[in-house]
PDB file of N, CA and C in Angstrom:
ATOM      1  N   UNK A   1       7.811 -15.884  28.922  1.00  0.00           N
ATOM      2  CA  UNK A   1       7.972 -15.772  27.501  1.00  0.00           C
ATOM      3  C   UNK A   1       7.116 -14.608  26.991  1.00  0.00           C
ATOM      4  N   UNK A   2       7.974 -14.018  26.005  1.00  0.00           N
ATOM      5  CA  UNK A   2       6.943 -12.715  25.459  1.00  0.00           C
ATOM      6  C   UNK A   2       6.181 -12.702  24.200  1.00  0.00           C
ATOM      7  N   UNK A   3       5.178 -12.179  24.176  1.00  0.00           N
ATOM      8  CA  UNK A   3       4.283 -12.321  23.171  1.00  0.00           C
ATOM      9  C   UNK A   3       4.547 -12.334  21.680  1.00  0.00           C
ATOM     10  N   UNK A   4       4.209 -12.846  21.036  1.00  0.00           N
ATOM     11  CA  UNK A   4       4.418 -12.571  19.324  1.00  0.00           C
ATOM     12  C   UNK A   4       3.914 -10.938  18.858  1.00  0.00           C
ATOM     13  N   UNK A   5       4.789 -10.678  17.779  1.00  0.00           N
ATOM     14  CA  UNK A   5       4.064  -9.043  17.369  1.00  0.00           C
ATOM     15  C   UNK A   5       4.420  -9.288  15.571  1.00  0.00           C
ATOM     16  N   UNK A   6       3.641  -8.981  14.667  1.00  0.00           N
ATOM     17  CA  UNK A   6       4.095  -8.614  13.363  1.00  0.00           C
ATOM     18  C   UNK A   6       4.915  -7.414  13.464  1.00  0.00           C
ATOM     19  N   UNK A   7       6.146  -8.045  12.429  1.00  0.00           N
ATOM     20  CA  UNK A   7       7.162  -6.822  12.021  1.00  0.00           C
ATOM     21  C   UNK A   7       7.152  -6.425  10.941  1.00  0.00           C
ATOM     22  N   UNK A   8       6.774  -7.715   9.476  1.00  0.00           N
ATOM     23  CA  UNK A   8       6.177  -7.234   8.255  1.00  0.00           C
ATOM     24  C   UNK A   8       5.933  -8.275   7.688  1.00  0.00           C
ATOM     25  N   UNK A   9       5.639  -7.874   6.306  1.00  0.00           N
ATOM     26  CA  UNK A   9       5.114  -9.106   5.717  1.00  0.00           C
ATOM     27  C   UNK A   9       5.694  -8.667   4.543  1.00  0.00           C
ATOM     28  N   UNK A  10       5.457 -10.024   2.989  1.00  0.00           N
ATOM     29  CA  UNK A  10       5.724 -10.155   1.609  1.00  0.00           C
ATOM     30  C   UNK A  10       5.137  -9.752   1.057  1.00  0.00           C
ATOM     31  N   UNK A  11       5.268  -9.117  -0.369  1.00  0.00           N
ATOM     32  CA  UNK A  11       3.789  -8.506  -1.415  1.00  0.00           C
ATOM     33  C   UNK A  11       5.025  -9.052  -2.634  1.00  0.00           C
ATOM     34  N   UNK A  12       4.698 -10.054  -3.397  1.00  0.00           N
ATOM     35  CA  UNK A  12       5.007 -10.582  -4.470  1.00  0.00           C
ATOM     36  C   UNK A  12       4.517  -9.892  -6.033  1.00  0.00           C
ATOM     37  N   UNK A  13       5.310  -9.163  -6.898  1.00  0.00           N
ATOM     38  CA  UNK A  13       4.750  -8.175  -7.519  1.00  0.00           C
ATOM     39  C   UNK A  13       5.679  -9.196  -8.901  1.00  0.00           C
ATOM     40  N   UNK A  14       4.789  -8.672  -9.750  1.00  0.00           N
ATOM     41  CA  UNK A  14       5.063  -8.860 -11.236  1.00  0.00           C
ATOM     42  C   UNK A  14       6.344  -7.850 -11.530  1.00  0.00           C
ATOM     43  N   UNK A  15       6.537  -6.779 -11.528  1.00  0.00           N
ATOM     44  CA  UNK A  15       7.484  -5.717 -11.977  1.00  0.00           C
ATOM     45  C   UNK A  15       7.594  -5.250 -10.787  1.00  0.00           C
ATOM     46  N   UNK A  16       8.984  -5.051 -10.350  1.00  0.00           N
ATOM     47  CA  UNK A  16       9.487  -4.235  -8.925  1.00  0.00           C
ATOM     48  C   UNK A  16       9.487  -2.709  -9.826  1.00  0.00           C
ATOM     49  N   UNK A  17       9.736  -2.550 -10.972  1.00  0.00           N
ATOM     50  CA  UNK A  17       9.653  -0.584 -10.879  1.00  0.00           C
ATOM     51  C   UNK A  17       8.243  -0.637 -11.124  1.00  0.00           C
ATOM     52  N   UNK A  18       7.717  -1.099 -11.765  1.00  0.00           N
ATOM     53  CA  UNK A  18       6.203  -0.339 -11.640  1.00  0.00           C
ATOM     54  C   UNK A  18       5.729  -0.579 -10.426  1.00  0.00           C
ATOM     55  N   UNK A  19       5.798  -1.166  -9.766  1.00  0.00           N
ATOM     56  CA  UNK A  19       5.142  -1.308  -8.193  1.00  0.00           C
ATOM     57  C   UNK A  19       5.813  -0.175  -7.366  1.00  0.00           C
ATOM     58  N   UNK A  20       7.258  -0.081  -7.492  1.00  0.00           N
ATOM     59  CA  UNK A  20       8.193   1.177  -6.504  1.00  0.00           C
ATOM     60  C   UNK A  20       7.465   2.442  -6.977  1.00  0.00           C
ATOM     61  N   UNK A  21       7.100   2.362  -8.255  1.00  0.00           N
ATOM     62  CA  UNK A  21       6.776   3.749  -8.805  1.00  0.00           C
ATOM     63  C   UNK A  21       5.272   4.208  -8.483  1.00  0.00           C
ATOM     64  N   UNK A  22       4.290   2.900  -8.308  1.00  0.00           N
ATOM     65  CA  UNK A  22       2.856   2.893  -7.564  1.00  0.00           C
ATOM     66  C   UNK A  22       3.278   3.494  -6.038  1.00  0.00           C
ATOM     67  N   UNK A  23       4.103   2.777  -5.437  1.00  0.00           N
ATOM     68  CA  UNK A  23       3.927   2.782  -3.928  1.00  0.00           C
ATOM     69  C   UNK A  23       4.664   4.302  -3.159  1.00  0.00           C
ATOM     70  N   UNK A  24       5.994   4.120  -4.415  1.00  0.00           N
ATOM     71  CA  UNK A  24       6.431   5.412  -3.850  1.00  0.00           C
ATOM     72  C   UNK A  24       6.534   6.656  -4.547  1.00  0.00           C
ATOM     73  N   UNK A  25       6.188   6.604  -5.870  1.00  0.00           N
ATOM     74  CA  UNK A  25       6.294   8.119  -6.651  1.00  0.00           C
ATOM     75  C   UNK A  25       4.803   8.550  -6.184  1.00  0.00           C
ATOM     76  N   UNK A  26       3.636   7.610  -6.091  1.00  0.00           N
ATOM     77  CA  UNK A  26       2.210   7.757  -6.245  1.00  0.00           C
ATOM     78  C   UNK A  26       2.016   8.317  -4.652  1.00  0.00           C
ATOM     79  N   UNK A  27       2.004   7.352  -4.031  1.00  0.00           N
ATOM     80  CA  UNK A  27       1.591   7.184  -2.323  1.00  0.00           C
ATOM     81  C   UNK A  27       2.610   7.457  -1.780  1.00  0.00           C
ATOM     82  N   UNK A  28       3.552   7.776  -1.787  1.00  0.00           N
ATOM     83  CA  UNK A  28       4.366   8.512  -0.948  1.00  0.00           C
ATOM     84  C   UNK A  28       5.358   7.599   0.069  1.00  0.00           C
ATOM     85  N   UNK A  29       5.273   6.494  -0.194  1.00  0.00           N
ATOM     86  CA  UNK A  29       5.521   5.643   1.141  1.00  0.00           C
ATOM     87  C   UNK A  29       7.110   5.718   0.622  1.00  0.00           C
ATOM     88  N   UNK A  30       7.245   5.464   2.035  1.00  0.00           N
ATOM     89  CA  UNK A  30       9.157   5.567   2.480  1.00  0.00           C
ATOM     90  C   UNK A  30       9.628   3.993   1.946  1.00  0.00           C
ATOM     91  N   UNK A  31      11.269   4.115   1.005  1.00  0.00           N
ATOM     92  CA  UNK A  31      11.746   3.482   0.939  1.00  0.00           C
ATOM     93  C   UNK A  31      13.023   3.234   1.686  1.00  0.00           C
ATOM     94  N   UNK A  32      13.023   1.986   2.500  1.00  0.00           N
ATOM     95  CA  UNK A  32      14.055   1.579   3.714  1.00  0.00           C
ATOM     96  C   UNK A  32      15.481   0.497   3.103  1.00  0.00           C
ATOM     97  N   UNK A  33      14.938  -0.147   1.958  1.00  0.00           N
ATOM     98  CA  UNK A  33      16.311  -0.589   1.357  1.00  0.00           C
ATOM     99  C   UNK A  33      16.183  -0.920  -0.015  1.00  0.00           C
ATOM    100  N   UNK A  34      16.638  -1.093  -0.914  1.00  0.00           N
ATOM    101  CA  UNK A  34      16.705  -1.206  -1.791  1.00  0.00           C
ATOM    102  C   UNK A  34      17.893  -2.134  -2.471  1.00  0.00           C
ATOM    103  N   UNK A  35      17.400  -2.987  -3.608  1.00  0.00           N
ATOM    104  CA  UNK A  35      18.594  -4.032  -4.385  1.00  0.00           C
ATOM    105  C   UNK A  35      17.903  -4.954  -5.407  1.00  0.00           C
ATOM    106  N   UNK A  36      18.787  -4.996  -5.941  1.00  0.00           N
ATOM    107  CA  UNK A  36      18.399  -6.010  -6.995  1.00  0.00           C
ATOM    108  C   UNK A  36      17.465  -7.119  -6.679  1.00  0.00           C
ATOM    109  N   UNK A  37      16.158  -6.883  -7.236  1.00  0.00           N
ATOM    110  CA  UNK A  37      14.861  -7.665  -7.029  1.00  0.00           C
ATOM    111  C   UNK A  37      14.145  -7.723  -5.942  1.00  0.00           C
ATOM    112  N   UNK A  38      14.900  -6.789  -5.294  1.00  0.00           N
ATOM    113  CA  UNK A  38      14.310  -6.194  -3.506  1.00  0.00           C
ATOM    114  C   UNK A  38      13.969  -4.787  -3.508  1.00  0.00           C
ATOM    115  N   UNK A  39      12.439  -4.456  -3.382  1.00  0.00           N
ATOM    116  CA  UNK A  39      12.577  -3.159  -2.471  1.00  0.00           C
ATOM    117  C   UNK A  39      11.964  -3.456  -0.496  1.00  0.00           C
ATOM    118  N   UNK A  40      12.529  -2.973   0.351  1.00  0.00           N
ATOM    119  CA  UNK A  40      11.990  -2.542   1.942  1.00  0.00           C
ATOM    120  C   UNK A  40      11.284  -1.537   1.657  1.00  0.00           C
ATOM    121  N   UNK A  41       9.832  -1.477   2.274  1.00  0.00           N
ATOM    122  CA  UNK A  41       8.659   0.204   2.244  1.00  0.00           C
ATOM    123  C   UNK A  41       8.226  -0.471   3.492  1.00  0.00           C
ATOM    124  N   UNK A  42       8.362   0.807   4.103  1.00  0.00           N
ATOM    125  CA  UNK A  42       7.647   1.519   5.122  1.00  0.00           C
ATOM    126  C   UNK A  42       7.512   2.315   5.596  1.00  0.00           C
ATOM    127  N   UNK A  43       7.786   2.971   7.280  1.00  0.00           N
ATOM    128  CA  UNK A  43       7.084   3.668   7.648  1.00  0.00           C
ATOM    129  C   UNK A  43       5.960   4.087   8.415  1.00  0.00           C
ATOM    130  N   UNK A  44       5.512   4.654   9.848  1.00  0.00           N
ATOM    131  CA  UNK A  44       4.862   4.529  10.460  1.00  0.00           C
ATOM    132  C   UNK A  44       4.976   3.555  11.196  1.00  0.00           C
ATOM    133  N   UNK A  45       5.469   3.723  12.086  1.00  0.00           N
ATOM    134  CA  UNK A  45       5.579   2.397  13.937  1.00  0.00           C
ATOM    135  C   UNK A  45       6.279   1.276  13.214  1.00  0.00           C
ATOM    136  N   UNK A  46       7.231   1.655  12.503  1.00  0.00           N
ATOM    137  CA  UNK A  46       8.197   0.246  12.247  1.00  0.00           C
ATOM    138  C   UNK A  46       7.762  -1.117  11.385  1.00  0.00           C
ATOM    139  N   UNK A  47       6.682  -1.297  11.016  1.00  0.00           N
ATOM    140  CA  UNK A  47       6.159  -2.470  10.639  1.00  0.00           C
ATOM    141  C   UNK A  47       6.766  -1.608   8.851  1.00  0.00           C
ATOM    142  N   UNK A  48       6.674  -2.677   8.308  1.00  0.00           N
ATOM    143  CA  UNK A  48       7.240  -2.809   6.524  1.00  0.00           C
ATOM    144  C   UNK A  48       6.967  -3.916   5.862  1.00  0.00           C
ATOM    145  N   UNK A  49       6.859  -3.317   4.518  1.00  0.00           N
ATOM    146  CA  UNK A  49       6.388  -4.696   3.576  1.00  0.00           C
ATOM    147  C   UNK A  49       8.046  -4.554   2.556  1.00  0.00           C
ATOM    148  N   UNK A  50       8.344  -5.880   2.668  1.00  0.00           N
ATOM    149  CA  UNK A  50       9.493  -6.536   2.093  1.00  0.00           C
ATOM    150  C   UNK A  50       8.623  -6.767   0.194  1.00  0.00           C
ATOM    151  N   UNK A  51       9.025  -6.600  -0.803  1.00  0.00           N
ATOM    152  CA  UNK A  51       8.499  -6.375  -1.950  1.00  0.00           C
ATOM    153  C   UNK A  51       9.852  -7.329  -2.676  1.00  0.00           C
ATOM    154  N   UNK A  52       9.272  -8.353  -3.450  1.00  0.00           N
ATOM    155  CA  UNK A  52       9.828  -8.886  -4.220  1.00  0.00           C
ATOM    156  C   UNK A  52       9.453  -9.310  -5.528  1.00  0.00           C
ATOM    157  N   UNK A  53      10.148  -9.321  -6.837  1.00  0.00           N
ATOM    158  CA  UNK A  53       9.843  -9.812  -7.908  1.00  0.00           C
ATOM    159  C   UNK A  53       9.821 -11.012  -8.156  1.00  0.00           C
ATOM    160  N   UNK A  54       8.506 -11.616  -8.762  1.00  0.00           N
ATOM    161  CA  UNK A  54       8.472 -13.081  -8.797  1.00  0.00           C
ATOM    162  C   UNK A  54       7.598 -13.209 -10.282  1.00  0.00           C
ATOM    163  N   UNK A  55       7.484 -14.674 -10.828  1.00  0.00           N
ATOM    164  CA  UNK A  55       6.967 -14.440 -11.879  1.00  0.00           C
ATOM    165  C   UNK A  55       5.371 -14.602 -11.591  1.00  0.00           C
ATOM    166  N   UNK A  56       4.600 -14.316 -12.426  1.00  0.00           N
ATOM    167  CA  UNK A  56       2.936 -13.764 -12.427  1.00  0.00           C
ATOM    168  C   UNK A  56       2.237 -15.107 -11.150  1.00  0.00           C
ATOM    169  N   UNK A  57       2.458 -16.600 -11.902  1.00  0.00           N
ATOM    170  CA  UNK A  57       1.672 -17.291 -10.518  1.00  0.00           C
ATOM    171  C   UNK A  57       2.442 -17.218  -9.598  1.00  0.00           C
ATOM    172  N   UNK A  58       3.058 -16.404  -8.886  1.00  0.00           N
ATOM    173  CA  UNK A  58       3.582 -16.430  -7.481  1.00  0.00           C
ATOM    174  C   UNK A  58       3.040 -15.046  -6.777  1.00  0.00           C
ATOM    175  N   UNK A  59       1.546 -14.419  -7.900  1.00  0.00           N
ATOM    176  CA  UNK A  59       1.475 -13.223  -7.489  1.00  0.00           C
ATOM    177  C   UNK A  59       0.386 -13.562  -7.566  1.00  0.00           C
ATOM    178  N   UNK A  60      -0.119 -12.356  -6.049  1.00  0.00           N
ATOM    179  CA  UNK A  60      -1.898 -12.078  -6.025  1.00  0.00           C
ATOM    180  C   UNK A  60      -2.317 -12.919  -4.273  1.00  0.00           C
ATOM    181  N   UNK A  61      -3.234 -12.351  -3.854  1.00  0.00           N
ATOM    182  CA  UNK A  61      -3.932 -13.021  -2.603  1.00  0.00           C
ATOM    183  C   UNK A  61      -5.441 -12.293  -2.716  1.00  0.00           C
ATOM    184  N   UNK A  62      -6.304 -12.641  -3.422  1.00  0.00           N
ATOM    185  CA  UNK A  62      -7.466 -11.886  -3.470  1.00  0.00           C
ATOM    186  C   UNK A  62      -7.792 -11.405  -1.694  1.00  0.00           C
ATOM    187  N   UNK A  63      -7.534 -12.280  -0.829  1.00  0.00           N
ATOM    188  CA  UNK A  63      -7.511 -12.365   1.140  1.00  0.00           C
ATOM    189  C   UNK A  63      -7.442 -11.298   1.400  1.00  0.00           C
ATOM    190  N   UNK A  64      -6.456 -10.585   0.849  1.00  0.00           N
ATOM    191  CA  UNK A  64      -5.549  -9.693   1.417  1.00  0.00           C
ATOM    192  C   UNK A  64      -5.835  -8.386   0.841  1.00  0.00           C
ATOM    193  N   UNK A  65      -6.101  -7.537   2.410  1.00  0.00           N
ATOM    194  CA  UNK A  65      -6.205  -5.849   1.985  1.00  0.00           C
ATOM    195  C   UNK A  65      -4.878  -5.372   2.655  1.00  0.00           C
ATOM    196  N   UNK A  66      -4.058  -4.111   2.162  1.00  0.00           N
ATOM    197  CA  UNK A  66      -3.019  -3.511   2.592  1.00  0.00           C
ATOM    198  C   UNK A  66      -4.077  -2.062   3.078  1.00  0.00           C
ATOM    199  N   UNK A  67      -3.466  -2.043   4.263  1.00  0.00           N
ATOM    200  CA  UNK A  67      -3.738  -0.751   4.654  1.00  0.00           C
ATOM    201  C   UNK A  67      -2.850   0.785   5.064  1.00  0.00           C
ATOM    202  N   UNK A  68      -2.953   1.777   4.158  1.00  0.00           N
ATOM    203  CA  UNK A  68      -1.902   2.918   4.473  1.00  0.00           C
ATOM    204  C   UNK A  68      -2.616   4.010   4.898  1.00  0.00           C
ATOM    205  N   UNK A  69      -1.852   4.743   6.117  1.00  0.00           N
ATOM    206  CA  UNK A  69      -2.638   5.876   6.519  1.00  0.00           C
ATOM    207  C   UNK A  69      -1.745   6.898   6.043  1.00  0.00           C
ATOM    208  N   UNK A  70      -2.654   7.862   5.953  1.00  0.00           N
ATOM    209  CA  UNK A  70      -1.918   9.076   4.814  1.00  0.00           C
ATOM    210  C   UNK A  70      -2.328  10.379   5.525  1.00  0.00           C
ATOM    211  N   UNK A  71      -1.971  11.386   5.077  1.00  0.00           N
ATOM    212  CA  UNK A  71      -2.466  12.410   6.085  1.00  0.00           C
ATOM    213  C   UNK A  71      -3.545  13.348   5.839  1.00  0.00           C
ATOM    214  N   UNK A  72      -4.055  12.746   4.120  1.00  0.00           N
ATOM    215  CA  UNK A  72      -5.504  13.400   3.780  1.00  0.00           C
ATOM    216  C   UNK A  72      -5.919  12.456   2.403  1.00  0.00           C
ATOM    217  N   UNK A  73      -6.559  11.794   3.033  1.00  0.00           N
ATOM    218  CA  UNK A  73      -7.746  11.016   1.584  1.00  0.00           C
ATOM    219  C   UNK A  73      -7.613  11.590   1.098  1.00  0.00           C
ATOM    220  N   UNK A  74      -8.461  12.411   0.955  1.00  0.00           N
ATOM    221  CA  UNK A  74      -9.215  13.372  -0.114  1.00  0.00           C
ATOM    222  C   UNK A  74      -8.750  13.116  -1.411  1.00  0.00           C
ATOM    223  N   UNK A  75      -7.531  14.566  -0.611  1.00  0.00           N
ATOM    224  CA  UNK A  75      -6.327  15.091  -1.918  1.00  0.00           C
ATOM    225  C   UNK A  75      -5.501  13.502  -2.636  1.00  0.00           C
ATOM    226  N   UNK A  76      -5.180  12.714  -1.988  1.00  0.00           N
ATOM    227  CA  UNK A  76      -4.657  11.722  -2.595  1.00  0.00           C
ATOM    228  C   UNK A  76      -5.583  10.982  -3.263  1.00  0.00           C
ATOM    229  N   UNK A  77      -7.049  11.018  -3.455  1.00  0.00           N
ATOM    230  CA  UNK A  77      -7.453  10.444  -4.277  1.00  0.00           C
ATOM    231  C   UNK A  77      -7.636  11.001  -5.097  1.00  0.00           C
ATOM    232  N   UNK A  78      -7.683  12.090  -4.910  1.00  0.00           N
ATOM    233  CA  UNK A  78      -7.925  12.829  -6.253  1.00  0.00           C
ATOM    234  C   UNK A  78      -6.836  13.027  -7.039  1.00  0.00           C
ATOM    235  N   UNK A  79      -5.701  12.909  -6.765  1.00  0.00           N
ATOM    236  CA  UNK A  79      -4.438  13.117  -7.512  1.00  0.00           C
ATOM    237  C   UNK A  79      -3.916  11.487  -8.041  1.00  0.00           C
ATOM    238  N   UNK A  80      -4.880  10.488  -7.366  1.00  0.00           N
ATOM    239  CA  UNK A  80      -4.949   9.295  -8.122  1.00  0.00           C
ATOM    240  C   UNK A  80      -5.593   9.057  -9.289  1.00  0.00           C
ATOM    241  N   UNK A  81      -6.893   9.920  -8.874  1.00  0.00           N
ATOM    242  CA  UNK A  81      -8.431   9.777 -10.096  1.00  0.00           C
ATOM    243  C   UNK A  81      -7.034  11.030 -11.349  1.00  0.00           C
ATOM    244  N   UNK A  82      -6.582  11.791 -11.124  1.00  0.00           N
ATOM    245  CA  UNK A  82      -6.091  12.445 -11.979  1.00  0.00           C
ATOM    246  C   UNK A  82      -4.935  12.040 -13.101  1.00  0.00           C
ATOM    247  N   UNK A  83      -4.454  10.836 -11.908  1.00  0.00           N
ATOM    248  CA  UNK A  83      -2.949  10.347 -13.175  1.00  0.00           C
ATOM    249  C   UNK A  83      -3.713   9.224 -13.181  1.00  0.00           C
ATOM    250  N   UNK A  84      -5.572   8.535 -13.579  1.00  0.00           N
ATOM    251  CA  UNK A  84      -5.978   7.103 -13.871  1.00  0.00           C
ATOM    252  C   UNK A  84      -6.060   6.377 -13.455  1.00  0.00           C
ATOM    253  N   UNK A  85      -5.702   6.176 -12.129  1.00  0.00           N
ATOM    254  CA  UNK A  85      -5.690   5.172 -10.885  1.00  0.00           C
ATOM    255  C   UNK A  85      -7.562   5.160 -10.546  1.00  0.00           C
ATOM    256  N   UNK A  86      -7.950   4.201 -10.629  1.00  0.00           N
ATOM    257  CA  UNK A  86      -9.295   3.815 -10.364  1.00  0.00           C
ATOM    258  C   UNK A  86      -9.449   3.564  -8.559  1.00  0.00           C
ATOM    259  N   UNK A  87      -9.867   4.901  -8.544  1.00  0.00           N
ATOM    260  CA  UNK A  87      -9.928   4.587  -6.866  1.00  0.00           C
ATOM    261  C   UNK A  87     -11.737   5.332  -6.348  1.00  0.00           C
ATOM    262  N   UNK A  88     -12.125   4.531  -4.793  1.00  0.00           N
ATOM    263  CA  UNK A  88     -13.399   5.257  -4.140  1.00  0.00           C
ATOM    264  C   UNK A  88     -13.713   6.423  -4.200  1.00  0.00           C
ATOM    265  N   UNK A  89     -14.366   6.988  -3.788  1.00  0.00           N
ATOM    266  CA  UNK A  89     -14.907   8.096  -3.586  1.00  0.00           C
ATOM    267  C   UNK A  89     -14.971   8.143  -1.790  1.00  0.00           C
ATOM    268  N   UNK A  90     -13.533   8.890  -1.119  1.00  0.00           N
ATOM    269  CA  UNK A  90     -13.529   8.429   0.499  1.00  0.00           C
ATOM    270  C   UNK A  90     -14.598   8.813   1.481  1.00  0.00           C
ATOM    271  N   UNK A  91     -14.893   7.753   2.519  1.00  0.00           N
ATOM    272  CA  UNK A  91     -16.055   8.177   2.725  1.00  0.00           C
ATOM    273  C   UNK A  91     -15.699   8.195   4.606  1.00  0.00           C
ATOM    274  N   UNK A  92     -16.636   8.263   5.137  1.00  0.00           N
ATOM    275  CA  UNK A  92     -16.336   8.558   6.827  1.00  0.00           C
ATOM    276  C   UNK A  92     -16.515   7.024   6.850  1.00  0.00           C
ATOM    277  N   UNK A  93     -16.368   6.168   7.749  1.00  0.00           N
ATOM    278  CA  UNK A  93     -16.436   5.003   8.378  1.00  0.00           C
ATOM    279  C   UNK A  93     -16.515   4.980   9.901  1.00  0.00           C
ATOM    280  N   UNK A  94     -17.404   4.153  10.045  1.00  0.00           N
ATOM    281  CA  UNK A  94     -17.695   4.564  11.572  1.00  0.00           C
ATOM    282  C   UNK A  94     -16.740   4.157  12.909  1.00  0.00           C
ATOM    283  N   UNK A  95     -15.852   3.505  12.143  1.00  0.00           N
ATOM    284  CA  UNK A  95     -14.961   3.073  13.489  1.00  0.00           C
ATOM    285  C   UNK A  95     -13.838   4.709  13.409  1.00  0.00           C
ATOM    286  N   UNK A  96     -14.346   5.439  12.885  1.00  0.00           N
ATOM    287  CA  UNK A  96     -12.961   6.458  13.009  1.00  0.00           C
ATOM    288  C   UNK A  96     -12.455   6.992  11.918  1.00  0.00           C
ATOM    289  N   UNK A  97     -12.520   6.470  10.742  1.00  0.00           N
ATOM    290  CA  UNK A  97     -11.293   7.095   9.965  1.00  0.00           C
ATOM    291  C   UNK A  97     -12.233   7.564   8.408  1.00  0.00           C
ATOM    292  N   UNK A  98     -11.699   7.736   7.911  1.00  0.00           N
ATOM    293  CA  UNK A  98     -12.253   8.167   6.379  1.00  0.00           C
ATOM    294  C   UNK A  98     -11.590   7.325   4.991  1.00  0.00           C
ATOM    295  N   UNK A  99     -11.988   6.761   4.291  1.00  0.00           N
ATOM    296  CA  UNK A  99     -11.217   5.617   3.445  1.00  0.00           C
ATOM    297  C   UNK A  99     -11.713   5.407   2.359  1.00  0.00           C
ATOM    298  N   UNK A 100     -10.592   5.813   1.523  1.00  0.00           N
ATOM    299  CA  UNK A 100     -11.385   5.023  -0.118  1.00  0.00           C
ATOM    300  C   UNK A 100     -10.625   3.841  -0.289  1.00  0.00           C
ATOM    301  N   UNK A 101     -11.163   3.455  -1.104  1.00  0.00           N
ATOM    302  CA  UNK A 101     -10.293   1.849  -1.432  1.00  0.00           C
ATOM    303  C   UNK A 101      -9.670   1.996  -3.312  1.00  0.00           C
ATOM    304  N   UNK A 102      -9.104   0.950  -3.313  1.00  0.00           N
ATOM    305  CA  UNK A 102      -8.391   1.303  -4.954  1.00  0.00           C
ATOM    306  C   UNK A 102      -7.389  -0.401  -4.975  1.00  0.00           C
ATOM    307  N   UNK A 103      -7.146  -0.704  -6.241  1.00  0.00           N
ATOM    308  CA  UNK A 103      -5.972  -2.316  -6.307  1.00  0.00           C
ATOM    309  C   UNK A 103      -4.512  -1.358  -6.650  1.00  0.00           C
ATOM    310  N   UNK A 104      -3.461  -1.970  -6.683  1.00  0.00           N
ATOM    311  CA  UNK A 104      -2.322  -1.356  -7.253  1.00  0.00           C
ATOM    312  C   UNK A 104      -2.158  -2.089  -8.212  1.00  0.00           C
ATOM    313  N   UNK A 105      -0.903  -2.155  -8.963  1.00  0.00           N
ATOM    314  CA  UNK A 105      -0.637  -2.912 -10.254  1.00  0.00           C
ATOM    315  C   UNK A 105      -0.893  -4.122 -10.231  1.00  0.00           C
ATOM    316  N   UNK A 106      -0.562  -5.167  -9.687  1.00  0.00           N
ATOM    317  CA  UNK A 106      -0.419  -5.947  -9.620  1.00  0.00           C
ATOM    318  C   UNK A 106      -2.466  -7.167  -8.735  1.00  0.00           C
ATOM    319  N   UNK A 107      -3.112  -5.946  -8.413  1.00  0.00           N
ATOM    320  CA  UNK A 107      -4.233  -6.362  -8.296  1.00  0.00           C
ATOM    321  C   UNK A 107      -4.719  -6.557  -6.977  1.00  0.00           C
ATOM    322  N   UNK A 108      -3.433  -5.724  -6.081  1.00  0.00           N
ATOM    323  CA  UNK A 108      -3.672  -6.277  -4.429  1.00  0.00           C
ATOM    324  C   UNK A 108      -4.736  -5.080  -3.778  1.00  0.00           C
ATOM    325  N   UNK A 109      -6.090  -5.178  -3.116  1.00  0.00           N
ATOM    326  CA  UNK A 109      -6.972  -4.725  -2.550  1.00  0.00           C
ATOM    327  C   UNK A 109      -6.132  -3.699  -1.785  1.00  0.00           C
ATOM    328  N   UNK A 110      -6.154  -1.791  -1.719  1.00  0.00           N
ATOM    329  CA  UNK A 110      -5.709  -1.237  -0.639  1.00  0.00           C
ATOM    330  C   UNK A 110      -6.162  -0.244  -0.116  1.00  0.00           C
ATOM    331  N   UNK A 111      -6.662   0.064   0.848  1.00  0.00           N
ATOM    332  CA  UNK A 111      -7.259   1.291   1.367  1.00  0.00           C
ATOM    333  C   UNK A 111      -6.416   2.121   2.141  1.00  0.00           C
ATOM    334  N   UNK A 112      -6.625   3.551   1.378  1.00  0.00           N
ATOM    335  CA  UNK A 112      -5.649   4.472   1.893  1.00  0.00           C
ATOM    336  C   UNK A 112      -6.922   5.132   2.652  1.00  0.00           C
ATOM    337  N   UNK A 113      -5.940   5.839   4.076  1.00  0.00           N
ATOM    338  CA  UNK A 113      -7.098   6.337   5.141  1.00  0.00           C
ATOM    339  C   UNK A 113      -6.779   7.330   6.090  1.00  0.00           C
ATOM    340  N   UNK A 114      -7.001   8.585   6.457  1.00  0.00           N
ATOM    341  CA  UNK A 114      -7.097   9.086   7.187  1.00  0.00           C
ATOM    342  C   UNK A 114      -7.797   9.260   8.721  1.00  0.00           C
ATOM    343  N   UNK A 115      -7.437   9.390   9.695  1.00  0.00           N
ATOM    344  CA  UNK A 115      -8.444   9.607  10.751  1.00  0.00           C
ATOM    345  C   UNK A 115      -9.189  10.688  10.754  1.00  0.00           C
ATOM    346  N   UNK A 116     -10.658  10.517  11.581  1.00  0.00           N
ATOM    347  CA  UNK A 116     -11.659  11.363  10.946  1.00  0.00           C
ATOM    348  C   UNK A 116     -11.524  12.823  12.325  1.00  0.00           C
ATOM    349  N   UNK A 117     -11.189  13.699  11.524  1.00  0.00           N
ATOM    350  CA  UNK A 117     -10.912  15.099  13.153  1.00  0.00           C
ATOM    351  C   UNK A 117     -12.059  15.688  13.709  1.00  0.00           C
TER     352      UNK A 117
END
């Protein structure tokens, strides 16, 4: 028998366009399907977050950090700090990578991150 692997997971959002418009006008992330009260995002080695509209208590996991790798902190935070997005100041981290942290609309913990060259 073969092992278990995550393929994706749920992110329960208050408003599907303001969240599509966080995840993908802002951060860049790839949209894989799209429909009424559904968006698919992902990207990078196949794994995806399935995004659905639900009403407010069916939203939130304080638990839970999302993690996206991007291909330069920096500039993306700063073009966050520029359109108001309250995000870190990215810093080196010692396992490797460089990472600021920031919530999206809806209040979910996410650190966008580069590897450190």
């Amino acid at each position: 028998m073969g092992r278990a692997g995550f393929s994706h997971c749920f992110l329960h959002v208050t408003d599907l366009e303001r969240t599509r418009a966080f995840y993908v006008d802002r951060l860049g992330v790839e949209v894989l399907v799209e429909g009424p009260g559904y968006l698919r995002l992902g990207g990078g080695g196949g794994f995806h977050i399935g995004v659905e509209q639900r009403a407010a208590s069916e939203v939130g996991a304080p638990g839970i950090e999302l993690e996206l790798q991007v291909p330069d902190v920096d500039a993306l935070a700063s073009t966050l700090r520029q359109a108001g997005v309250s995000v870190t100041e990215p810093s080196d981290q010692e396992w490797g990578a460089r990472h600021a942290w920031l919530h999206d609309p809806d209040g979910y913990r996410l650190s966008i991150w580069s590897p450190i060259e």
